[in-house]
N, C-alpha and C. Protein backbone atom coordinates (compact mmCIF):
# COMPACT_ATOMS: atom_id res chain seq x y z
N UNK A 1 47.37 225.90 13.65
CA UNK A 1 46.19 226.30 12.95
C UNK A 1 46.37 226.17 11.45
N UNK A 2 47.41 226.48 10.96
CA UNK A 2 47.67 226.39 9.53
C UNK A 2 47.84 224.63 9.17
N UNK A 3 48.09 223.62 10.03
CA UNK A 3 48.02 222.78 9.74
C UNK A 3 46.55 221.74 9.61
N UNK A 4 46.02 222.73 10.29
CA UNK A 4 44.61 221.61 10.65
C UNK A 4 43.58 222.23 9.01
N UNK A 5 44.07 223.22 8.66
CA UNK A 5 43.08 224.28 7.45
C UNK A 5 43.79 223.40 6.51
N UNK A 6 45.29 223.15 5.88
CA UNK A 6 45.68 222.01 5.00
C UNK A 6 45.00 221.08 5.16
N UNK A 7 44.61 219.88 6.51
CA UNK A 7 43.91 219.10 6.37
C UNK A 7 42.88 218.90 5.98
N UNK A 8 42.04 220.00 6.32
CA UNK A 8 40.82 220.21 5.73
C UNK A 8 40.67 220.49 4.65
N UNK A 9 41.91 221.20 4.31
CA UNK A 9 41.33 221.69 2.55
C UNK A 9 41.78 219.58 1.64
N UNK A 10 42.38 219.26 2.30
CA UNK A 10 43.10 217.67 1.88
C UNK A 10 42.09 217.33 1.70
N UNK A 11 41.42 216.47 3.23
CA UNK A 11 40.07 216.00 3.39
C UNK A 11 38.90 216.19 2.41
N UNK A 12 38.76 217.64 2.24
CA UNK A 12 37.60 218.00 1.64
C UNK A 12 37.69 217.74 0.18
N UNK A 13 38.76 217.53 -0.51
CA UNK A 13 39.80 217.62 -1.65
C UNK A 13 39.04 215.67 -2.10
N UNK A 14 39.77 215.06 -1.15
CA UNK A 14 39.43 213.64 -1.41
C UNK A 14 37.98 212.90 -1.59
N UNK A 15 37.57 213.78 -0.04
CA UNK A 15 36.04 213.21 -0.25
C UNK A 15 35.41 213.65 -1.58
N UNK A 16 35.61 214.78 -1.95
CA UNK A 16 34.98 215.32 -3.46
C UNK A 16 35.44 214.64 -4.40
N UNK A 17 36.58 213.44 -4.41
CA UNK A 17 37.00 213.53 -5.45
C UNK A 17 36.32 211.79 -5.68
N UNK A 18 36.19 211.00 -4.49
CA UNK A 18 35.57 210.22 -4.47
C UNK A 18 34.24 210.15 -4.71
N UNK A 19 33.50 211.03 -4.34
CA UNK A 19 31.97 211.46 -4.90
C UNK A 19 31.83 211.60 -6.32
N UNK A 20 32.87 212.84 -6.88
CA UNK A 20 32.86 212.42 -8.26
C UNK A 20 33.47 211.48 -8.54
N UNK A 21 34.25 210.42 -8.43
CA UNK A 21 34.45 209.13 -9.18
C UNK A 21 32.90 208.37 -8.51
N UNK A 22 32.43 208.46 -8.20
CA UNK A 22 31.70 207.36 -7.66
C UNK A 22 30.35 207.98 -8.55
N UNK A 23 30.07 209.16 -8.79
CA UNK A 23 29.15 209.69 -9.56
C UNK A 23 29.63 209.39 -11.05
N UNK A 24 31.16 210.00 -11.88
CA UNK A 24 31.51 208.75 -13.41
C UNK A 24 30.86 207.38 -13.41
N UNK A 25 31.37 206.50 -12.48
CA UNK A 25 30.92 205.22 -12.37
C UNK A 25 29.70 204.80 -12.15
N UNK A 26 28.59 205.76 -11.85
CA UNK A 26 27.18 205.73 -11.98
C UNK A 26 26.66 206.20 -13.58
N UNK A 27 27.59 207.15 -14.07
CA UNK A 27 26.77 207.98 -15.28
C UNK A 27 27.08 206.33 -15.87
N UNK A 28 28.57 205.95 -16.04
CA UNK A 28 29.13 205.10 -17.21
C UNK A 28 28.29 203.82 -16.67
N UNK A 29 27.81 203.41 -16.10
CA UNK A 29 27.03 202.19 -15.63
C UNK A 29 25.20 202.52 -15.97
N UNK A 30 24.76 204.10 -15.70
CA UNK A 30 23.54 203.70 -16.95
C UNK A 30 24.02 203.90 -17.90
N UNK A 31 24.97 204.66 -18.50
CA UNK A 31 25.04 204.41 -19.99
C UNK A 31 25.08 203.02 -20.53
N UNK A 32 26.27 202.38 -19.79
CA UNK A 32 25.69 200.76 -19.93
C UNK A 32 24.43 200.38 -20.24
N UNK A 33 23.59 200.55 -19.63
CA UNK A 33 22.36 199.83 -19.23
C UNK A 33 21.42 199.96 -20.48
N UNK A 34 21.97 201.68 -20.24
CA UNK A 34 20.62 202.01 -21.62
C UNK A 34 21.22 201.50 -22.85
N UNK A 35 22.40 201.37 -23.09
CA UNK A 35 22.24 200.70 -24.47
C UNK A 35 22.16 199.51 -24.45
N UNK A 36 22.53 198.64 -23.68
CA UNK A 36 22.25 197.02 -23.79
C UNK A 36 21.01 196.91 -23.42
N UNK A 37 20.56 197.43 -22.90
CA UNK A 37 19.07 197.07 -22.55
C UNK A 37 18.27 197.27 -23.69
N UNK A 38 18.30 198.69 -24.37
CA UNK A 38 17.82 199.42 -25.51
C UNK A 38 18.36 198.57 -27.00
N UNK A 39 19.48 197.07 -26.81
CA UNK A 39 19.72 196.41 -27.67
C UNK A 39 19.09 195.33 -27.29
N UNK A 40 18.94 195.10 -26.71
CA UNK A 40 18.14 193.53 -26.32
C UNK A 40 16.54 193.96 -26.62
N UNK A 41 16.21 194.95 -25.80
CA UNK A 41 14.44 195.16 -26.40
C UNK A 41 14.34 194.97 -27.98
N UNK A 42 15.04 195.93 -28.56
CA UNK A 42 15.41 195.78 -30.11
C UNK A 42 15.28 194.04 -30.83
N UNK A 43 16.70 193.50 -30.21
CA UNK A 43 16.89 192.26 -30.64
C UNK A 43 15.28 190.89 -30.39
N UNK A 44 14.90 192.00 -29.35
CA UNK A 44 13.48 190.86 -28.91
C UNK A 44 12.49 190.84 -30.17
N UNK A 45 12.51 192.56 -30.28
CA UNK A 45 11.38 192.85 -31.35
C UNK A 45 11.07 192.32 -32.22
N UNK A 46 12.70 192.48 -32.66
CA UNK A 46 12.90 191.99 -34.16
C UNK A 46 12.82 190.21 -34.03
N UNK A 47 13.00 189.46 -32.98
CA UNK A 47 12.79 188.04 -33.22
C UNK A 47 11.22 187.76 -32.59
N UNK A 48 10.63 188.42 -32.05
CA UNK A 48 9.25 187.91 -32.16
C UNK A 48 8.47 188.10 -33.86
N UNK A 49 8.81 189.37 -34.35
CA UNK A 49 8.45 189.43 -35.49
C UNK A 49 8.72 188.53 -36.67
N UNK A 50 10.03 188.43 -36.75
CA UNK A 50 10.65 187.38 -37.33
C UNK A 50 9.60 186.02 -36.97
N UNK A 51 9.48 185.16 -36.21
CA UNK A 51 9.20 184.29 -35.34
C UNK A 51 7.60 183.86 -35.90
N UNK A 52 6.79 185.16 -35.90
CA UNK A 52 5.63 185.02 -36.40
C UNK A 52 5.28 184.74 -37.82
N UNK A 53 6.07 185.59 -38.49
CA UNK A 53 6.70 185.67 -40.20
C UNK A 53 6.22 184.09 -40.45
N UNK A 54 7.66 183.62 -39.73
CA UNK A 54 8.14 182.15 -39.83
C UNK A 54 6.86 181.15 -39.76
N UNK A 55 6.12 181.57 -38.42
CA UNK A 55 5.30 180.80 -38.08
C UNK A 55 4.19 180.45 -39.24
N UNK A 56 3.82 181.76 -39.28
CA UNK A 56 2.58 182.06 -40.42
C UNK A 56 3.06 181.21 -41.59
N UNK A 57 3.77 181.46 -42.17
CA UNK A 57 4.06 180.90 -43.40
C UNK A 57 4.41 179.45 -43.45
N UNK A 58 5.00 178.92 -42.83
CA UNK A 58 5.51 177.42 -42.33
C UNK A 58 4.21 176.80 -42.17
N UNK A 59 3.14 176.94 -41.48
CA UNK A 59 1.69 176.39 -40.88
C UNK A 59 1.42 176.00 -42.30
N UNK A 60 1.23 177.30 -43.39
CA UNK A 60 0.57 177.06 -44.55
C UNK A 60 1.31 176.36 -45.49
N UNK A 61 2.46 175.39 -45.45
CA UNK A 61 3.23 174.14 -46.19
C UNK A 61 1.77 173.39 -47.08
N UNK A 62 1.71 173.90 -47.94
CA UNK A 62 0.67 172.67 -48.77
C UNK A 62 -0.44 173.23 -48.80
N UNK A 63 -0.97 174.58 -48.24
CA UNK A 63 -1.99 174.76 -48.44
C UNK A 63 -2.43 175.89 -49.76
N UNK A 64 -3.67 175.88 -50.49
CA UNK A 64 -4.40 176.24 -51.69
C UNK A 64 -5.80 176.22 -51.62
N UNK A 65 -6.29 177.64 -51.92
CA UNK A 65 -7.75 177.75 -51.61
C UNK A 65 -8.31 177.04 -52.62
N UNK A 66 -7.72 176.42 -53.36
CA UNK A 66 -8.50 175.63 -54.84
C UNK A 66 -7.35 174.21 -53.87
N UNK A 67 -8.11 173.53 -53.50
CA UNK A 67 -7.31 172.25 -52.93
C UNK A 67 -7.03 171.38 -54.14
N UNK A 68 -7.48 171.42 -55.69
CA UNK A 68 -7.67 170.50 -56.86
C UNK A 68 -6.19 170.80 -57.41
N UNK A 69 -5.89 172.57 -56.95
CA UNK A 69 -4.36 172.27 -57.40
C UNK A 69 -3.24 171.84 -56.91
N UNK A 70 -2.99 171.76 -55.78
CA UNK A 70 -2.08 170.72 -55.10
C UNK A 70 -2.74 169.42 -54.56
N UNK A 71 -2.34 168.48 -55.08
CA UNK A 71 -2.51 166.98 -55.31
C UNK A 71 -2.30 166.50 -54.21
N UNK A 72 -2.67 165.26 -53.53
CA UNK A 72 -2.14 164.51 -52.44
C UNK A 72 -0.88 163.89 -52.72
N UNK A 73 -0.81 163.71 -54.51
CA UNK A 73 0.66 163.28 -54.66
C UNK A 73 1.70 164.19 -54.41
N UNK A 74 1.60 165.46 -54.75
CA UNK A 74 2.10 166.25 -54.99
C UNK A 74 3.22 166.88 -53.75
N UNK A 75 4.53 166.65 -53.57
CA UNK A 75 5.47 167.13 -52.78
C UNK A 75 5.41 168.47 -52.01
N UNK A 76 5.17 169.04 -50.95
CA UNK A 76 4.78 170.00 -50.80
C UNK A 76 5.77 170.93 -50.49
N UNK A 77 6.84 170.30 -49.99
CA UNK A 77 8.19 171.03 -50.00
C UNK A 77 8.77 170.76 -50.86
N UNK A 78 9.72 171.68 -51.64
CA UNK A 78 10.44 171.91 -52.86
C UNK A 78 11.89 171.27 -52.40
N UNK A 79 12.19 172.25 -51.64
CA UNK A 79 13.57 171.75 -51.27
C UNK A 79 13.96 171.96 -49.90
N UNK A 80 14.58 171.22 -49.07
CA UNK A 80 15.02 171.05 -47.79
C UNK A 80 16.73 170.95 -47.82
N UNK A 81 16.58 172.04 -46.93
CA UNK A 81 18.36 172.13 -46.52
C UNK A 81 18.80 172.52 -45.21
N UNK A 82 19.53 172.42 -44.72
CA UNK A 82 19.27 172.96 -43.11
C UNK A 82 19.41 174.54 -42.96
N UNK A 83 19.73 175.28 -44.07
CA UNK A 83 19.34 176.76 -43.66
C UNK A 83 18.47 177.33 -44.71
N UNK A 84 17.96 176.40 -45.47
CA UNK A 84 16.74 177.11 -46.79
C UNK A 84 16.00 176.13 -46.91
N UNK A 85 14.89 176.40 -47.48
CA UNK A 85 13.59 175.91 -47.52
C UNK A 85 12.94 176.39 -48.44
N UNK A 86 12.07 175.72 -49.48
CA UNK A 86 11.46 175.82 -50.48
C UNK A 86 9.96 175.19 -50.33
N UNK A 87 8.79 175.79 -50.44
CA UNK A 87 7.95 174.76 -50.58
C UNK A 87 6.57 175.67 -51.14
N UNK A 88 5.45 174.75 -50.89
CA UNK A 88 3.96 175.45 -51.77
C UNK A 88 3.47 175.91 -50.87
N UNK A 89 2.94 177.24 -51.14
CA UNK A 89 1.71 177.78 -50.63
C UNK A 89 0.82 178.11 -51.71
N UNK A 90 -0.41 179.12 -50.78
CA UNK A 90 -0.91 179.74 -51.51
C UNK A 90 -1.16 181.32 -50.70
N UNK A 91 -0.14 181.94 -51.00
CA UNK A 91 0.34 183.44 -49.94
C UNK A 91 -1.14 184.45 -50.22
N UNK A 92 -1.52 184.27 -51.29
CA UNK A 92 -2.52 185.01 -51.62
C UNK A 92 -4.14 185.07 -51.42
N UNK A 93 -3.89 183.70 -51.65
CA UNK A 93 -5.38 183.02 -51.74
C UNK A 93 -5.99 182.88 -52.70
N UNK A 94 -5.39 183.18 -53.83
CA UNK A 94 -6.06 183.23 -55.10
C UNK A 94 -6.21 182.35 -55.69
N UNK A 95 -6.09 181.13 -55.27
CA UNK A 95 -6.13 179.50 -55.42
C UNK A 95 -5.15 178.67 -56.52
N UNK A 96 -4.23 179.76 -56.64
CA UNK A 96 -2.78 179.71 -57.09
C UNK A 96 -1.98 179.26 -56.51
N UNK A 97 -1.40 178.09 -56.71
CA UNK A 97 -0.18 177.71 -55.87
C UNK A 97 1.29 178.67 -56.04
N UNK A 98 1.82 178.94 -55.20
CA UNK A 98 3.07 179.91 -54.74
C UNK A 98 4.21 179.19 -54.44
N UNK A 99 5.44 179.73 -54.56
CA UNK A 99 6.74 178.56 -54.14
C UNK A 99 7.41 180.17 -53.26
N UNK A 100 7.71 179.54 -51.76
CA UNK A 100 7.71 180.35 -50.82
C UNK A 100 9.53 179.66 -50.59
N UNK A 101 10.37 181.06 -50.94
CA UNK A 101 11.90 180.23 -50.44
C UNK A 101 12.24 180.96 -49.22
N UNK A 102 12.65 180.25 -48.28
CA UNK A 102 14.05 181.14 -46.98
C UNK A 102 15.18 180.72 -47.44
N UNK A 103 16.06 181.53 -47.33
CA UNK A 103 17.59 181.18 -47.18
C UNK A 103 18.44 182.31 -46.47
N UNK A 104 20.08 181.58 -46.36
CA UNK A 104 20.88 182.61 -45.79
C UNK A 104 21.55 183.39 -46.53
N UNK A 105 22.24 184.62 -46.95
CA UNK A 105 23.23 185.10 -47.25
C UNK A 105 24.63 184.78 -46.33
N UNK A 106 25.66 184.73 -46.83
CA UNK A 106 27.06 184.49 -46.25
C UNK A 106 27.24 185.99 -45.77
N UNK A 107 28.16 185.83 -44.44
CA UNK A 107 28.51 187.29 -44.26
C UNK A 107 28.73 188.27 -44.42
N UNK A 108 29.71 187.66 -45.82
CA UNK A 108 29.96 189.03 -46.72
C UNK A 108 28.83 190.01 -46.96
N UNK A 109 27.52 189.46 -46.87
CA UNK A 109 26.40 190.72 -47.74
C UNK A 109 26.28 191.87 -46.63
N UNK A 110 27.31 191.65 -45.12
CA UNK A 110 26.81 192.16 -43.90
C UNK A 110 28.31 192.98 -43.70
N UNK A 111 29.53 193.05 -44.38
CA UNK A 111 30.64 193.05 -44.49
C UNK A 111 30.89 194.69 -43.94
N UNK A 112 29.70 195.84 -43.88
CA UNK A 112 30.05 196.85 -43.50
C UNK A 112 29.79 197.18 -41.39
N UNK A 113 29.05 195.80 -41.11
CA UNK A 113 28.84 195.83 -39.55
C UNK A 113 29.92 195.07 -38.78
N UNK A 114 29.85 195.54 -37.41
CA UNK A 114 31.39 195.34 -37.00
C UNK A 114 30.69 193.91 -36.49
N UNK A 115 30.08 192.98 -36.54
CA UNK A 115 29.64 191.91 -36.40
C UNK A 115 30.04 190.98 -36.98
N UNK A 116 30.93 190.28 -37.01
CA UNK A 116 31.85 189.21 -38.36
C UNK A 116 30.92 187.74 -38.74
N UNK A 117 29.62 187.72 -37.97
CA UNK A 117 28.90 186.36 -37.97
C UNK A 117 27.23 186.75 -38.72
N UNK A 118 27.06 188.17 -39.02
CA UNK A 118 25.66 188.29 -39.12
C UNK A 118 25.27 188.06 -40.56
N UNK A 119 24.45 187.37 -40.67
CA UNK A 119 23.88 187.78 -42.40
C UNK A 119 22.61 187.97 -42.50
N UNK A 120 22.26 187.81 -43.65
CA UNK A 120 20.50 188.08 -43.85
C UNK A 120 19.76 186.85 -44.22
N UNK A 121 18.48 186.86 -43.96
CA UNK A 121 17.65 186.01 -43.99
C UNK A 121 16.93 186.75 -44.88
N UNK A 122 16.61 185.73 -46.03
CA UNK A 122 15.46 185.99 -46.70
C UNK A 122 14.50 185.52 -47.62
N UNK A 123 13.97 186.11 -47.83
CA UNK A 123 12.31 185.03 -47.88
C UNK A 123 12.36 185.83 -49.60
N UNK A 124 11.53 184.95 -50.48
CA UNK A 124 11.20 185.12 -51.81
C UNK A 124 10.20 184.19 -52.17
N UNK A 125 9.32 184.93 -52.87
CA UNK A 125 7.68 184.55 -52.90
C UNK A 125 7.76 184.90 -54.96
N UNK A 126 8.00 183.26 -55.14
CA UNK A 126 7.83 182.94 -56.76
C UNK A 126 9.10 183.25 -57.38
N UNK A 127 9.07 184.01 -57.94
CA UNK A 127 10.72 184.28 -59.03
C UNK A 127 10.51 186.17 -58.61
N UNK A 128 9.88 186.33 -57.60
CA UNK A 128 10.07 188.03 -57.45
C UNK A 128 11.20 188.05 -56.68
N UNK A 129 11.71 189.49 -56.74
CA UNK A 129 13.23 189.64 -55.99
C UNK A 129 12.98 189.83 -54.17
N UNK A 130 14.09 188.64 -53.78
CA UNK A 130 14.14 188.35 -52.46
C UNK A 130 14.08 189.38 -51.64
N UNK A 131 13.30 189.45 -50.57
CA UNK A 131 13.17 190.31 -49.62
C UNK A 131 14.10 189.95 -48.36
N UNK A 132 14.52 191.34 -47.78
CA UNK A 132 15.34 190.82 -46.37
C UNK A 132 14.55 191.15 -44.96
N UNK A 133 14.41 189.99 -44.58
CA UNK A 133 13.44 189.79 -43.76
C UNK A 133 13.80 190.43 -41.99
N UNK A 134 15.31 189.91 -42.38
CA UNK A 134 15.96 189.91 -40.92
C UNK A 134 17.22 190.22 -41.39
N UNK A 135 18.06 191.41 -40.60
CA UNK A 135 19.65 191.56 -41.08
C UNK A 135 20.39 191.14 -39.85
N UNK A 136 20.12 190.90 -38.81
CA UNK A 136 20.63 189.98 -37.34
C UNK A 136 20.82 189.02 -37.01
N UNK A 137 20.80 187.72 -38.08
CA UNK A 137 20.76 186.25 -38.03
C UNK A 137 21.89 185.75 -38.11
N UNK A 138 22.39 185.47 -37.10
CA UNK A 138 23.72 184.64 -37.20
C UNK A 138 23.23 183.22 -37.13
N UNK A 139 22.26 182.57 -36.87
CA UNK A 139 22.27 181.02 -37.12
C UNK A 139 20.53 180.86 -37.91
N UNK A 140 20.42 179.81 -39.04
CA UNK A 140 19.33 179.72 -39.11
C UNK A 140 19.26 178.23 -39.67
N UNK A 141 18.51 177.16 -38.67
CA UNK A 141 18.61 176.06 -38.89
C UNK A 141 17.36 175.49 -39.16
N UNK A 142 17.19 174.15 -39.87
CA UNK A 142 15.79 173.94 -39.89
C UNK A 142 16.17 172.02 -39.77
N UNK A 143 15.54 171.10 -39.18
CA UNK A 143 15.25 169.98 -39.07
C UNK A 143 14.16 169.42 -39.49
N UNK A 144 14.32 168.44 -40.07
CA UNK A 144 13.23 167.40 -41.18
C UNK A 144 12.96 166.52 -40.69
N UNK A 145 11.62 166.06 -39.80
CA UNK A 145 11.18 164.72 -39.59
C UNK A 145 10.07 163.95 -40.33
N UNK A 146 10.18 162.85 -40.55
CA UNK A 146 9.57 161.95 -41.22
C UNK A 146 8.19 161.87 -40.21
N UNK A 147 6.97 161.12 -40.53
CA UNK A 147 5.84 160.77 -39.72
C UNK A 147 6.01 159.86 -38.44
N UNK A 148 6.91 159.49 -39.05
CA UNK A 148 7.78 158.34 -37.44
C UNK A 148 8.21 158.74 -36.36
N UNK A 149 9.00 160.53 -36.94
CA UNK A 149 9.59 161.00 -35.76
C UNK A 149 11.16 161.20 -35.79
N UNK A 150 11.16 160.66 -36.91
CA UNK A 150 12.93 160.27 -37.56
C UNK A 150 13.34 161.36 -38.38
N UNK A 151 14.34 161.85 -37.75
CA UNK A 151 15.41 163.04 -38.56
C UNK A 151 15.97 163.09 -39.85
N UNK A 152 14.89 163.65 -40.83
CA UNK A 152 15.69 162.98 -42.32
C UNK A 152 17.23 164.01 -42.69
N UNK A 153 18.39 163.63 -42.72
CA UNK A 153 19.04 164.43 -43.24
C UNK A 153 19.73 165.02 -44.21
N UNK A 154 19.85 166.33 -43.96
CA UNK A 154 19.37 167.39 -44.86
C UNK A 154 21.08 167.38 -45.68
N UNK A 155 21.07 167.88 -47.34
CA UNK A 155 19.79 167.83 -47.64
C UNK A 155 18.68 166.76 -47.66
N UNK A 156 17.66 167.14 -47.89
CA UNK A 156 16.43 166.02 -47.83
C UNK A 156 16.51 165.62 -48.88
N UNK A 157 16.76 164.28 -49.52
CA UNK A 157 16.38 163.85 -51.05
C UNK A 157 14.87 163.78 -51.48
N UNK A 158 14.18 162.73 -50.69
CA UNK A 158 13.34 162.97 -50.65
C UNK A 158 12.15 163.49 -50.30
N UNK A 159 11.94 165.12 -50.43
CA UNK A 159 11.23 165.87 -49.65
C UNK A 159 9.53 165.53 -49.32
N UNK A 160 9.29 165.02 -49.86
CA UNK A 160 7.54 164.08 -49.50
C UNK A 160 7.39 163.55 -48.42
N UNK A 161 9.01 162.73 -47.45
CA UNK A 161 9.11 162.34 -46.81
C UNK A 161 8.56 163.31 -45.37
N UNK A 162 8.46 164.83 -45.58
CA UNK A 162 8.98 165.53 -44.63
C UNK A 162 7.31 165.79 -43.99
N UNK A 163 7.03 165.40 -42.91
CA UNK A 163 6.07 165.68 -41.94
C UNK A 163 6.15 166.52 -41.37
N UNK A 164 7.17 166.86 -40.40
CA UNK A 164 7.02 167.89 -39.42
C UNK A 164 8.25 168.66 -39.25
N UNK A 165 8.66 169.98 -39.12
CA UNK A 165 9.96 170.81 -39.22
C UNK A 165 10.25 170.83 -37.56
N UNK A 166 11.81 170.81 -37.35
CA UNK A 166 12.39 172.23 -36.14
C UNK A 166 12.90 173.30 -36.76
N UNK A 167 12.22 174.20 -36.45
CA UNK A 167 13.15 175.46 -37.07
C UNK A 167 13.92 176.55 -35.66
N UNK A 168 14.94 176.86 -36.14
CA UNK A 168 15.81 177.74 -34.98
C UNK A 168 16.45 179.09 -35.83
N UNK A 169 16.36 180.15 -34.86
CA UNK A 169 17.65 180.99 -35.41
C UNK A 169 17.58 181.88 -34.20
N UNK A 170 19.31 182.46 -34.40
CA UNK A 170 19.90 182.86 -33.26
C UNK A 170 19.96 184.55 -34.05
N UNK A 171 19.62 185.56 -33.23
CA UNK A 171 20.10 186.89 -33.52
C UNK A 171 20.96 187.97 -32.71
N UNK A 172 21.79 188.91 -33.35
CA UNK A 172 22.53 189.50 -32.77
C UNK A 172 22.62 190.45 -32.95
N UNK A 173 23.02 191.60 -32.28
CA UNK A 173 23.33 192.86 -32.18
C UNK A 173 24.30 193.17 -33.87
N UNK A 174 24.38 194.23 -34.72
CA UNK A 174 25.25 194.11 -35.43
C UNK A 174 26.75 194.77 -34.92
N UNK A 175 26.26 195.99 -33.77
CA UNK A 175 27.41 196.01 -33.02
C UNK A 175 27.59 195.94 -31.81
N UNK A 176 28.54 195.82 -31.28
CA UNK A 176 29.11 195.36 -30.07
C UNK A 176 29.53 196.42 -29.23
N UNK A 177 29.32 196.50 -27.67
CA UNK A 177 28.99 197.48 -26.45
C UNK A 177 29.94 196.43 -25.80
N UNK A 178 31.41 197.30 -25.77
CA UNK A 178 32.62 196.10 -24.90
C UNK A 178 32.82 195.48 -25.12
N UNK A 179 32.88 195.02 -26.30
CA UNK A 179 33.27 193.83 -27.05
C UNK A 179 32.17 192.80 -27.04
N UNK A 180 30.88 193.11 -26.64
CA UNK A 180 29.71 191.86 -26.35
C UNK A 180 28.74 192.09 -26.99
N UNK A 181 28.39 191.03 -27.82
CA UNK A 181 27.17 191.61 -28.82
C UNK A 181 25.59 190.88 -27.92
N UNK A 182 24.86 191.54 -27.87
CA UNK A 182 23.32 191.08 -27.15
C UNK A 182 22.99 190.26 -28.62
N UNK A 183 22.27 189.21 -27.87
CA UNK A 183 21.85 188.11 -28.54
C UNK A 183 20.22 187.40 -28.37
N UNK A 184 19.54 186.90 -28.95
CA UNK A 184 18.68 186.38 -28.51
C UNK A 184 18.52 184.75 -29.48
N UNK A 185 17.47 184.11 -28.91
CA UNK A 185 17.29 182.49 -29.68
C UNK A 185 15.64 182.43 -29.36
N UNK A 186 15.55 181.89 -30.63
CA UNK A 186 14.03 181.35 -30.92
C UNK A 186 13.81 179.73 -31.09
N UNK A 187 13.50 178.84 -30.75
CA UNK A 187 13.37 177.80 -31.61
C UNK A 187 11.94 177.31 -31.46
N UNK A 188 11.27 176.63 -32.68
CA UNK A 188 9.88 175.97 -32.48
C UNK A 188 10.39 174.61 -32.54
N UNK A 189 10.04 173.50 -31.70
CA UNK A 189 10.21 172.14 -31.38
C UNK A 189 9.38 171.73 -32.88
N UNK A 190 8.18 171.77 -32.77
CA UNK A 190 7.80 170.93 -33.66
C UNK A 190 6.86 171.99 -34.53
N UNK A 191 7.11 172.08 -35.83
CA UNK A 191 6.29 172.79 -36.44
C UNK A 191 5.58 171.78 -37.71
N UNK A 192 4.59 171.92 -37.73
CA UNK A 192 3.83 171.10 -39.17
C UNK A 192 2.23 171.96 -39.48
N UNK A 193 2.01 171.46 -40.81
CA UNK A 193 1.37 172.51 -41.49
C UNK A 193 -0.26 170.88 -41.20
N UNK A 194 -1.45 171.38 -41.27
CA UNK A 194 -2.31 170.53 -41.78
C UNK A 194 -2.46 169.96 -43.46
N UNK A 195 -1.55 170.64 -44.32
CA UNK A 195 -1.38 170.30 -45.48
C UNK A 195 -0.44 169.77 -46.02
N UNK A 196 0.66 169.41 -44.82
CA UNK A 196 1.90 169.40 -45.47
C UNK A 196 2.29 167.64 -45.63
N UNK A 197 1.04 166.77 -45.11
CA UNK A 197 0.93 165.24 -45.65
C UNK A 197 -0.28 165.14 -46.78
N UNK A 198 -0.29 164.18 -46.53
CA UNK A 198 -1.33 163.06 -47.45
C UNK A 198 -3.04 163.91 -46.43
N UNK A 199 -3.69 164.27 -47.69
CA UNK A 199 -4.89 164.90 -46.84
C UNK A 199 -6.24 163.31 -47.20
């Protein structure tokens, strides 16, 4: 009798102990969940927003509610590089032409996130101080095609040449859940403005 009450107290000992491991390994598996999941919704947010930014502003390459001030001669992109971009708008509408820049910062400006690849993206509208648009951008690329279809490469010398953009960028978590940072990618195949040729 005293042996079968050890067993049982054994038995009962193990099965509990397996229930609670098997209950840890449920808590630590949503905790998982909710934060990678709760980083990826994040990372989405922030690149649809981004995405639209981009969009909006890119469409309007060359455009001016006074069309007399940008010329058909007149270059409509400033400068082409594969991670910055310079060119005319008119952000306002005030029939003022605008010089609209993107570019990257190098990592360093990101040097306090445990992320060793992220920098900032940012946009500057005339000679006012650059805004940061996006602090999650580890890649931001842009491609230059001619009216032909032909890849001018960047930099672009001659930016007049430039008909139609690819633009891409990749974003990331700034920190990392197990060593894995959540990521997302945007790219537009072909982007071009109705202003950004010969009207």
């Amino acid at each position: 009798m005293g042996y079968s009450t050890i067993l049982d107290v054994l038995g009962a000992t193990i099965i509990g102990g397996l229930l609670l491991l098997t209950l840890l390994r449920l808590n630590a598996h949503s905790a998982e969940n909710h934060i990678v999941y709760g980083s990826d919704k994040r990372l989405q947010e922030s690149s649809v927003q981004l995405a639209g930014l981009i969009e909006n502003d890119f469409r309007k390459i060359g455009y001016c509610a006074d069309p007399t001030k940008i010329s058909d001669t007149t270059s409509k992109v400033i400068s082409a590089d594969v991670s910055s971009i310079s060119f005319l708008t008119d952000v306002d509408k005030d029939g003022n032409p605008d010089v609209i820049k993107y570019f990257l910062s190098d990592t360093t400006a990101l040097s306090m996130t445990k992320n060793p690849r992220d920098k900032i993206l940012y946009r500057q509208i005339n000679s006012q101080t650059p805004l940061n648009v996006n602090s999650n951008i580890v890649a931001f690329t842009i491609k230059y095609f001619d009216v032909f279809n032909e890849e001018l490469s960047a930099p672009v010398a001659q930016t007049s040449l430039v008909a139609h953009l690819e633009v891409s960028f990749k974003v990331e978590d700034p920190e990392a859940y197990n060593e894995q940072y959540s990521q997302a990618y945007w790219q537009q195949v072909r982007l071009s403005s109705r202003n950004i040729g010969k009207r």
